[in-house]
C-alpha atoms as a PDB file:
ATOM      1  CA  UNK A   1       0.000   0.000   0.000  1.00  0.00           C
ATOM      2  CA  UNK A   2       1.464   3.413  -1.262  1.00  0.00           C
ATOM      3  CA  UNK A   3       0.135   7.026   0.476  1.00  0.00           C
ATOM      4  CA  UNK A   4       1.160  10.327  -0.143  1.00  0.00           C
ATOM      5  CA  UNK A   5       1.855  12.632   3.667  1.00  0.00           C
ATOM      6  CA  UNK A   6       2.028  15.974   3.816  1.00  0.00           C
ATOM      7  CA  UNK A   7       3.934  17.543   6.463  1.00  0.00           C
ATOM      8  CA  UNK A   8       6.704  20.184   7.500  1.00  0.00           C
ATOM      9  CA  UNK A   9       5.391  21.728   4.301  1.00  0.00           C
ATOM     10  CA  UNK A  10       6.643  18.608   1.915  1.00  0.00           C
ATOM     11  CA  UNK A  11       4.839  16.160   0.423  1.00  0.00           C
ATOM     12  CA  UNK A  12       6.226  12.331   0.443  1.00  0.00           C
ATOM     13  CA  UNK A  13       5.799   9.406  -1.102  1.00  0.00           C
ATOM     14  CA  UNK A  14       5.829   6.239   1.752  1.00  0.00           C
ATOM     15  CA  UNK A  15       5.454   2.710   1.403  1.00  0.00           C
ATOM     16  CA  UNK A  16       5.456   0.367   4.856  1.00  0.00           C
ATOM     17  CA  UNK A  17       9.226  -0.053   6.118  1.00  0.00           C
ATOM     18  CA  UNK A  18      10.302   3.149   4.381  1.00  0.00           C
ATOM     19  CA  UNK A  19      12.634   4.962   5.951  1.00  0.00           C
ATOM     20  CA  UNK A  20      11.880   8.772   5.178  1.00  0.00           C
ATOM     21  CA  UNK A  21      14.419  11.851   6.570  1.00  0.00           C
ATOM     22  CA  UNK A  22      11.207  14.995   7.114  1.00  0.00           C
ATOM     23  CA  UNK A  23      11.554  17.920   8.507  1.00  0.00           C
ATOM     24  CA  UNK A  24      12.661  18.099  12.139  1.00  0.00           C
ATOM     25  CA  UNK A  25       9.996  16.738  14.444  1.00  0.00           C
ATOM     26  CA  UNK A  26      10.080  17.656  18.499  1.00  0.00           C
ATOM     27  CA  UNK A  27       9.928  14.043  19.581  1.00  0.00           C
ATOM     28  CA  UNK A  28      12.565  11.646  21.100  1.00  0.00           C
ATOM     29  CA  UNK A  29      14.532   8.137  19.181  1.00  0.00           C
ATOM     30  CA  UNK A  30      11.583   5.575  19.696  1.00  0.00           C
ATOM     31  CA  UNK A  31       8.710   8.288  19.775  1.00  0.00           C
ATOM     32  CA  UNK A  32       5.333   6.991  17.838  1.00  0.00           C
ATOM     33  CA  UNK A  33       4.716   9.623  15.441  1.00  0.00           C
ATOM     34  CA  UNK A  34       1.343   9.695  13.586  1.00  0.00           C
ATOM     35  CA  UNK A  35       1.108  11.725  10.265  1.00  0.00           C
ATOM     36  CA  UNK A  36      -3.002  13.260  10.079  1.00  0.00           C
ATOM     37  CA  UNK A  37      -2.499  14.972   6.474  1.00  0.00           C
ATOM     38  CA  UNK A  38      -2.571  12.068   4.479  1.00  0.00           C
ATOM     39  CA  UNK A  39      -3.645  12.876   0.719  1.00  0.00           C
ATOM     40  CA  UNK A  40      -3.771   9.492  -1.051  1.00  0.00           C
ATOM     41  CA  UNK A  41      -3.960   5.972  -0.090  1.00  0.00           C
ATOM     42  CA  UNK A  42      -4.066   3.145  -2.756  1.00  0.00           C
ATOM     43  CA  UNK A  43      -2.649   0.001  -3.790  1.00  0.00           C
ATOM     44  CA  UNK A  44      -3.001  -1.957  -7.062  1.00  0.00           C
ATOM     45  CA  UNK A  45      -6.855  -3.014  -6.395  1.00  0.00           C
ATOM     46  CA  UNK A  46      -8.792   0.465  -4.278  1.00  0.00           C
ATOM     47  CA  UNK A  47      -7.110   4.416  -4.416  1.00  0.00           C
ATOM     48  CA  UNK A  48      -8.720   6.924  -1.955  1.00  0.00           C
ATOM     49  CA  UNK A  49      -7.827  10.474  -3.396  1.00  0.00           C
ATOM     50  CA  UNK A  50      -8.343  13.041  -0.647  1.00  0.00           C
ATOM     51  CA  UNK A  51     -10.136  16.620  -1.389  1.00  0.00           C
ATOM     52  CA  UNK A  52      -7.643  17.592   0.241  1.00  0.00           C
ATOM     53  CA  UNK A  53      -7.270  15.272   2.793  1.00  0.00           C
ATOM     54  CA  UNK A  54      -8.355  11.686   2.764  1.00  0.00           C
ATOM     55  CA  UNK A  55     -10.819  11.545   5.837  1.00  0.00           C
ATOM     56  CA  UNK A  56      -9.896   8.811   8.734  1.00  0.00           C
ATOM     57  CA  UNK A  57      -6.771   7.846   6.875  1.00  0.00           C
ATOM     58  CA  UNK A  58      -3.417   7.536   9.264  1.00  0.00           C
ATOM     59  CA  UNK A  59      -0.081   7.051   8.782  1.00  0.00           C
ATOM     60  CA  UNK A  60       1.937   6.101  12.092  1.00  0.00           C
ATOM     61  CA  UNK A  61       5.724   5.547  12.276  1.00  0.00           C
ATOM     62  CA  UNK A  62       8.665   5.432  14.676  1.00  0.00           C
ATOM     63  CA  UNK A  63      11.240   8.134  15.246  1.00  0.00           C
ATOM     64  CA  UNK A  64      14.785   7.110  14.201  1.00  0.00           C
ATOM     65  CA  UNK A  65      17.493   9.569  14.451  1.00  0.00           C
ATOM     66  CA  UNK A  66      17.866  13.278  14.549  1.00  0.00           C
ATOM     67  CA  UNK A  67      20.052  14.479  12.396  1.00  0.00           C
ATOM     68  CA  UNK A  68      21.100  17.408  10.416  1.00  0.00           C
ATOM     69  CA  UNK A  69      21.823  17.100   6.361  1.00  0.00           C
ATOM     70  CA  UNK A  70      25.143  18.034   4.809  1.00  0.00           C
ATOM     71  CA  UNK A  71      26.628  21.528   4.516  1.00  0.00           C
ATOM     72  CA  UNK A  72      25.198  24.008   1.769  1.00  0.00           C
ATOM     73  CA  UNK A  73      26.715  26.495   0.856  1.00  0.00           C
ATOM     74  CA  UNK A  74      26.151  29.700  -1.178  1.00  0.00           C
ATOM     75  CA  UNK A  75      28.069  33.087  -2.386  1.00  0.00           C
ATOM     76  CA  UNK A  76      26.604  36.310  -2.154  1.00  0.00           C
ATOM     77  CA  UNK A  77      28.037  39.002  -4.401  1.00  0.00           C
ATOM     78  CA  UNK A  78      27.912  42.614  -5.909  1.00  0.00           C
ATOM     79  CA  UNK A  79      29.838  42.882  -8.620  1.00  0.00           C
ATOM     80  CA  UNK A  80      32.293  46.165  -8.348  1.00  0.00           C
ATOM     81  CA  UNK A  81      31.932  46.757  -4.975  1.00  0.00           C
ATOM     82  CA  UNK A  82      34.111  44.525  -3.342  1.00  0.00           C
ATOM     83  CA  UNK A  83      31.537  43.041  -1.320  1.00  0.00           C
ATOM     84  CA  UNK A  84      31.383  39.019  -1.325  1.00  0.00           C
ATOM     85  CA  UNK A  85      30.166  36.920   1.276  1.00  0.00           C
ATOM     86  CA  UNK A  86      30.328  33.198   2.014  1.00  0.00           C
ATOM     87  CA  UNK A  87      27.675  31.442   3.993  1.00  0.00           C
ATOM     88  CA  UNK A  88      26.615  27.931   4.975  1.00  0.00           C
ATOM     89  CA  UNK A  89      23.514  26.071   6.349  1.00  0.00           C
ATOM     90  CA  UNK A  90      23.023  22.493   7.701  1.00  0.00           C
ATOM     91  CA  UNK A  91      18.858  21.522   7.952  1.00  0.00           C
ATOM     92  CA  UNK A  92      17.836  19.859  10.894  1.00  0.00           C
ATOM     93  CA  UNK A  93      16.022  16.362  10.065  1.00  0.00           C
ATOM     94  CA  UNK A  94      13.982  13.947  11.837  1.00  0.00           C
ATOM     95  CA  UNK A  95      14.111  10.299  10.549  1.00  0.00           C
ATOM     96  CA  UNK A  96      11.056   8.300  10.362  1.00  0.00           C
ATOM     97  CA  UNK A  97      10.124   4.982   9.523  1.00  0.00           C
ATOM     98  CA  UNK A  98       6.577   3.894   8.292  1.00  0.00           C
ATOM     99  CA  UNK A  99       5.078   1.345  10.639  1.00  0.00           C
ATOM    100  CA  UNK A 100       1.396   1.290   9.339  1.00  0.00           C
ATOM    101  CA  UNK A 101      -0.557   2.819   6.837  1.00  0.00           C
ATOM    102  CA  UNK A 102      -4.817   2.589   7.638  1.00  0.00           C
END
């Protein structure tokens, strides 16, 4: 069974035993986390499309790590001026893996 979550702004595609990195989540390693905004739910024989959100469908999970993503970096620059700046950002991430889709 496939669904489609919405959360932390993002929309993901999850499958049981999927391990998905979302944005960062206040919650503990081991937490339960349940995911409300679920658009679609189908498999190969019923799909439940949501207007916009599929009612009494819930996607659960367990917290895995927090983490934060690799280094990005970006240049700012006026040309002539001798102005150029350097900056980097590392996003927070929670890591979550699907437990049951219903």
């Amino acid at each position: 069974m496939i669904a489609i979550i919405k959360t932390g702004g993002k929309q993901y595609k999850v499958e049981k035993g999927d391990h998905v990195k979302v944005e960062k989540l206040d919650l503990d390693e081991g937490a339960k986390v349940t995911f409300d905004d679920v658009l679609f739910v189908g498999d190969e024989k019923a799909v439940k499309v949501g207007t916009p959100t599929v009612t009494g469908a819930i996607v659960e999970g367990t917290v895995v790590t927090q983490g934060r993503h690799k280094k990005v970096t970006g240049i700012k620059h006026h040309a002539k001026k001798r102005y150029k700046v350097k900056f980097g950002h590392r996003q927070s991430f929670t890591e979550v893996e699907i437990t049951k889709i219903g």
